[in-house]
Protein backbone atom coordinates (compact mmCIF):
# COMPACT_ATOMS: atom_id res chain seq x y z
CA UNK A 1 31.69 49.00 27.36
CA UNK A 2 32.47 45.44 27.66
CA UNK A 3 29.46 44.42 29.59
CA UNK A 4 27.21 46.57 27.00
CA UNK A 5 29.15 44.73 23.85
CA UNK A 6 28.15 41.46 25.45
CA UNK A 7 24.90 42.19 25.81
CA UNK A 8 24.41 43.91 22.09
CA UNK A 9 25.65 40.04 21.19
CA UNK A 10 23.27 38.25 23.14
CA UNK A 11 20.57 40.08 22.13
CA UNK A 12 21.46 40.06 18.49
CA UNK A 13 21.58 36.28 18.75
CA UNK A 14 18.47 35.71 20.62
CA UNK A 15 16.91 37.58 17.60
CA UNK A 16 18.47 35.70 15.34
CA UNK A 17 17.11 32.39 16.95
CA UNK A 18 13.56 34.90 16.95
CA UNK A 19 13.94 35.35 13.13
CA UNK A 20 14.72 31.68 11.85
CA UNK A 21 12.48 30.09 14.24
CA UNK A 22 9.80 32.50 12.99
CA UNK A 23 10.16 31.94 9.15
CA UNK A 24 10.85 27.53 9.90
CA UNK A 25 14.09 27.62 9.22
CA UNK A 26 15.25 26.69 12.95
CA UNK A 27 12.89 24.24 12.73
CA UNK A 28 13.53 22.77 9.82
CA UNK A 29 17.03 22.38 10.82
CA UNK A 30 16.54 20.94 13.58
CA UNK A 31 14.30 18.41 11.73
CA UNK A 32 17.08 17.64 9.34
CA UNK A 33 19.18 16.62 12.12
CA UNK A 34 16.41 14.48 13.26
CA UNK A 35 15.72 12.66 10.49
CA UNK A 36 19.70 12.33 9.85
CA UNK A 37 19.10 10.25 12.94
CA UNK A 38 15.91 8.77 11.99
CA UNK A 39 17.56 7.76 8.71
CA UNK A 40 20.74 5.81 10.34
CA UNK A 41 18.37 3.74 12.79
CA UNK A 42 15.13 3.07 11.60
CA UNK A 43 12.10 4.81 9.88
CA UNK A 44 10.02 8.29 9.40
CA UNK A 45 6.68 9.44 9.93
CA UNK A 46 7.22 11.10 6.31
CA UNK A 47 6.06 9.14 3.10
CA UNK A 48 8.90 8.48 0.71
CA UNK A 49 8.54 8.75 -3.27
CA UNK A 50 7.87 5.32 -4.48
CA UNK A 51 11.47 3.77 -6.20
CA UNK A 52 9.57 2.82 -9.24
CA UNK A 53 6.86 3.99 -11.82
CA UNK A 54 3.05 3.12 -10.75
CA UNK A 55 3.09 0.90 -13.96
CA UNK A 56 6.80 -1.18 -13.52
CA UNK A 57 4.83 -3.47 -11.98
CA UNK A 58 2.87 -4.98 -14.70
CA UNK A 59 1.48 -6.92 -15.45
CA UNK A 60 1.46 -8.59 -11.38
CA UNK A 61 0.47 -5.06 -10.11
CA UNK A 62 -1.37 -2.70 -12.27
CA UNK A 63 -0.39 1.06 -12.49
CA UNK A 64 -4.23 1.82 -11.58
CA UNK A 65 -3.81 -0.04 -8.12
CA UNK A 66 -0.19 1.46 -7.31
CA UNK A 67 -1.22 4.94 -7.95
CA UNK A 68 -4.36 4.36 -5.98
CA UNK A 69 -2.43 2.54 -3.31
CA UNK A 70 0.10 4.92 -2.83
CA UNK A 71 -1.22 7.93 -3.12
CA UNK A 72 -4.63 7.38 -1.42
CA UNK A 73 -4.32 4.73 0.98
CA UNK A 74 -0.59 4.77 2.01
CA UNK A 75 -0.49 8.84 1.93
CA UNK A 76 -2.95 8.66 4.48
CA UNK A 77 -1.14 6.55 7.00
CA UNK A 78 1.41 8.79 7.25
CA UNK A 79 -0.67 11.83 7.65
CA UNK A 80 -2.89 10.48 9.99
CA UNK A 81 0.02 8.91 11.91
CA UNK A 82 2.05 12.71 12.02
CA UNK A 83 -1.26 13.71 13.55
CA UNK A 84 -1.71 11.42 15.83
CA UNK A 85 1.97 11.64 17.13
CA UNK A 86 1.32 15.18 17.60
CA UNK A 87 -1.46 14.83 19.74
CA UNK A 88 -0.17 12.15 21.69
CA UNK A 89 3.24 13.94 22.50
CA UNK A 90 6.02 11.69 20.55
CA UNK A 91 8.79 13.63 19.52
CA UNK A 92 9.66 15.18 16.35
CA UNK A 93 12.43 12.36 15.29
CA UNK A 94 11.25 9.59 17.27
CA UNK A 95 12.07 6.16 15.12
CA UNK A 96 8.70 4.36 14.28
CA UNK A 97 10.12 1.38 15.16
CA UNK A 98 10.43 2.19 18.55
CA UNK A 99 6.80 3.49 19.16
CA UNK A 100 5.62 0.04 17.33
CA UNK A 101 7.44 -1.40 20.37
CA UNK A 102 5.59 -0.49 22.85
CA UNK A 103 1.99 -0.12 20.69
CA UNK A 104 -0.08 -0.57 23.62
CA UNK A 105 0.96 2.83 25.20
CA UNK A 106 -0.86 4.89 22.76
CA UNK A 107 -4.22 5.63 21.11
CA UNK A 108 -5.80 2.86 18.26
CA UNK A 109 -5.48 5.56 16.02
CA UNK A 110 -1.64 6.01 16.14
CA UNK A 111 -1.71 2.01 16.07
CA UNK A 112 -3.78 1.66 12.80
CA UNK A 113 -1.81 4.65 11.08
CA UNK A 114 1.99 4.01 12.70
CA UNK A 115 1.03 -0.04 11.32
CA UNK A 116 -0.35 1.26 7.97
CA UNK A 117 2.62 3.47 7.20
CA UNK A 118 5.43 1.15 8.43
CA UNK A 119 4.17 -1.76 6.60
CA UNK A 120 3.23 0.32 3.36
CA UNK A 121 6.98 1.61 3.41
CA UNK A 122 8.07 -2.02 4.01
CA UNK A 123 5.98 -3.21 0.96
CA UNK A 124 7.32 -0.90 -1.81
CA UNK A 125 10.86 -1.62 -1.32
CA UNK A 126 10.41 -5.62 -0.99
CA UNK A 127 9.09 -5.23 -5.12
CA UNK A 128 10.88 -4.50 -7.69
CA UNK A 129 10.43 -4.57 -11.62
CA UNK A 130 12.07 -7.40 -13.36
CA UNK A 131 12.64 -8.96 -9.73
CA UNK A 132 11.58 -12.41 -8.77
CA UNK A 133 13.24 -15.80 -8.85
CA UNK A 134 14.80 -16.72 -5.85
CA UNK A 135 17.29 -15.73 -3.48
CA UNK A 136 21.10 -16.37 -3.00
CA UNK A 137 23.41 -17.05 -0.42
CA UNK A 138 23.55 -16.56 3.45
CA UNK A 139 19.64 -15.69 2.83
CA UNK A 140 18.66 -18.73 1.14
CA UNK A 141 20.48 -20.85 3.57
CA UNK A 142 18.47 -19.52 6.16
CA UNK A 143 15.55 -20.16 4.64
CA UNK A 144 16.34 -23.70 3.67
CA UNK A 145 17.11 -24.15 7.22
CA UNK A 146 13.85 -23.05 8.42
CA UNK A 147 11.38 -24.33 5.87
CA UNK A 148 13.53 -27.04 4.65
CA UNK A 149 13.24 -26.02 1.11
CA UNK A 150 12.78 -22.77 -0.73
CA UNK A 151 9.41 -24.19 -2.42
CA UNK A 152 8.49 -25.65 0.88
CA UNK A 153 8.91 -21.67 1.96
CA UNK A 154 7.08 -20.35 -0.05
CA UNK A 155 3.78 -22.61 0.21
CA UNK A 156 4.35 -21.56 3.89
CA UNK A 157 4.06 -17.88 3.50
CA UNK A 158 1.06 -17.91 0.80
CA UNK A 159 -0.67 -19.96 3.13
CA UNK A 160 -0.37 -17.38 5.64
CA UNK A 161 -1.23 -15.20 2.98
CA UNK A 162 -4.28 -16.76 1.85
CA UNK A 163 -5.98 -18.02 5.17
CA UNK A 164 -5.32 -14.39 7.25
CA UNK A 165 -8.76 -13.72 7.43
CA UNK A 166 -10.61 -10.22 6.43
CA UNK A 167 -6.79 -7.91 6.03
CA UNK A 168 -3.57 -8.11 7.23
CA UNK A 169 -0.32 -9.10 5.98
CA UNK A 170 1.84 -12.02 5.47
CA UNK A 171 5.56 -11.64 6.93
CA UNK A 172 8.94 -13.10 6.71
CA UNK A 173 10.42 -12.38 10.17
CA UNK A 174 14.15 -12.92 11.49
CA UNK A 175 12.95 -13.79 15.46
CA UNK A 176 15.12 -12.58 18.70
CA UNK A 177 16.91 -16.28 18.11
CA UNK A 178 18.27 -14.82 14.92
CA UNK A 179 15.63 -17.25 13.43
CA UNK A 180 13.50 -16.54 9.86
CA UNK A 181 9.83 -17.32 10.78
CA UNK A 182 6.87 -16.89 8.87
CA UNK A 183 3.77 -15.40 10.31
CA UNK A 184 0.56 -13.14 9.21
CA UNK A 185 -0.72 -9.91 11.18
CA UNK A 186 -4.34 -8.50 11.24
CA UNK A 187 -5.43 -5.13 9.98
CA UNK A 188 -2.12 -3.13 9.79
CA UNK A 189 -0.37 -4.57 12.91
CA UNK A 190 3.19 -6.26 12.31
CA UNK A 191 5.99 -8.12 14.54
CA UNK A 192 7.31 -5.38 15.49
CA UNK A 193 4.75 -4.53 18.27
CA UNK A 194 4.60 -5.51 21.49
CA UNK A 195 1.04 -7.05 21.47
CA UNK A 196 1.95 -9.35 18.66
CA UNK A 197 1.30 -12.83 18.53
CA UNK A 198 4.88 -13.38 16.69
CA UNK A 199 7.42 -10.90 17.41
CA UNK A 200 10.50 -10.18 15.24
CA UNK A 201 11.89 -7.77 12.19
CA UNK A 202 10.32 -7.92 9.37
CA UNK A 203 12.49 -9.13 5.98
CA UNK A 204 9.64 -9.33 3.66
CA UNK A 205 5.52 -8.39 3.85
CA UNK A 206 2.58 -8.85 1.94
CA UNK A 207 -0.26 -7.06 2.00
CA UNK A 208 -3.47 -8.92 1.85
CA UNK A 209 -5.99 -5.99 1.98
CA UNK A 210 -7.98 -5.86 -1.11
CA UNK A 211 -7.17 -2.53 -2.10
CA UNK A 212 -3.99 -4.06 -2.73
CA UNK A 213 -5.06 -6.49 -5.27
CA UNK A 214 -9.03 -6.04 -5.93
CA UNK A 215 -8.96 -4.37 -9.08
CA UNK A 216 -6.60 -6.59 -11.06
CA UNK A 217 -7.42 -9.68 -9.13
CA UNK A 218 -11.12 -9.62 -7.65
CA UNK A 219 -11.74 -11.99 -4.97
CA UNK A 220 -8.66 -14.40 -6.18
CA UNK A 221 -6.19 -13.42 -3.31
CA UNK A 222 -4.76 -16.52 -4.26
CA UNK A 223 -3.45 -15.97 -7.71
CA UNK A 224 -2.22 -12.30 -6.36
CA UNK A 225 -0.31 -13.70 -4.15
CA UNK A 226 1.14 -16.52 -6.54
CA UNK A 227 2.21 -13.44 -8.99
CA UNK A 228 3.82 -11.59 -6.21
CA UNK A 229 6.78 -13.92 -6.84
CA UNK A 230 7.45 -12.53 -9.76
CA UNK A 231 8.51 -9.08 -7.86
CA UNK A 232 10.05 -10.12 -5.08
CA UNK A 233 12.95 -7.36 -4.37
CA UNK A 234 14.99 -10.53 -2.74
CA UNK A 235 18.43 -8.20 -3.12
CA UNK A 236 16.52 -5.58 -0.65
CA UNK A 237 15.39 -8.83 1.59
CA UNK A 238 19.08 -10.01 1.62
CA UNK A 239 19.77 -6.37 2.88
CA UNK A 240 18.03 -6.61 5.55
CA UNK A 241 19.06 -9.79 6.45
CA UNK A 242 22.37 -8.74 6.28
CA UNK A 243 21.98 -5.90 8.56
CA UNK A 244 20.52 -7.52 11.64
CA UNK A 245 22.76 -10.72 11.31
């Protein structure tokens, strides 16, 4: 009796599994758990709603280019890079950052897309309406102590803004000395990968692609990039900072 009682409970649980696995809910679970994890140390493969309206932005980004931008462009990162991880075997949970860290394992596709949609995800939180000015404390020291000045900064990143050639992005980086460096990528690459010319974590990006700024700004990257001061989400930059100090 006791042997057929265990067995009744074994089965019963085994069918269990059987039934949630078979209408997602195991799955999706498990995936909670996951991204519990993902969520604690680093970044998703999933798209996150933007923190602000497409026009909160205005007028330094029009509502046109952020609905465009998100929805069309950045969307497609992370779909394409959810494919691509599929196909290549990563594993449900896996932190970005830690496939951007070793880049050169896997396909150009899962480098374009895993680029696009960690840098896109970047970008919206380092904006913010009625943002701007300058930073404050332990942040602004640093960067005084690295550029001198924070104007002296600043010229610094928009030129690597302005003279990254064709797309890419403009970055402020902290460096393994615990060191804030500025620096421009190509295309969608970023610090964080291990084929980089300038390695580090990204504090702040730019993106210099003109689907970011052609609509508004036409071929004057230069005056884009000199209104993107207005929106700087510095207390989100300080954040970071704060977190890997």
């Amino acid at each position: 009796m006791a042997a057929s009682r265990r067995g009744f409970i074994k089965m019963t649980s085994l069918a269990g599994a059987g039934v949630l696995a078979g209408t997602g809910i195991l799955e999706s679970c498990a995936g909670t758990k996951k991204n519990t994890k993902v969520g604690t140390g680093g970044m998703g493969f999933d798209q996150q709603p933007l923190p602000y309206a497409y026009n909160a932005l205005e007028p330094w980004i029009d509502a046109q280019t952020m609905d465009i931008h998100y929805n069309r462009h950045a969307s497609a990162y992370s779909k394409n890079l959810k494919e691509a991880a599929l196909a290549e075997g990563i594993a449900a949970g896996t932190v970005l950052e830690t496939v951007l860290g070793s880049i050169t394992s896997y396909s150009a596709r899962l480098r374009n897309n895993g680029g696009g949609h960690y840098n896109h995800e970047l970008f919206w939180k380092c904006m913010a309406p009625g943002a701007g000015g300058q930073p404050k404390g332990s942040l602004l020291a640093a960067i005084e102590k690295s550029t001198n000045s924070f104007d002296a900064f600043k010229n610094q990143f928009a030129d690597a803004a302005k003279t990254r050639f064709g797309s890419g992005w403009a970055w402020l980086i902290l460096n393994k000395d615990k060191n804030l460096q500025v620096c421009s990528t190509p295309n969608q690459d970023n610090p964080l990968m291990n084929n980089a010319e300038v390695k580090g974590t990204p504090l702040l990006g730019l993106d210099v692609w003109e689907h970011a700024y052609y609509l508004k700004y036409q071929n004057k990257r230069a005056d884009y990039i000199g209104n993107f001061w207005n929106i700087v989400n510095w207390g989100f930059v300080q954040q970071r900072y704060d977190s890997l100090i």
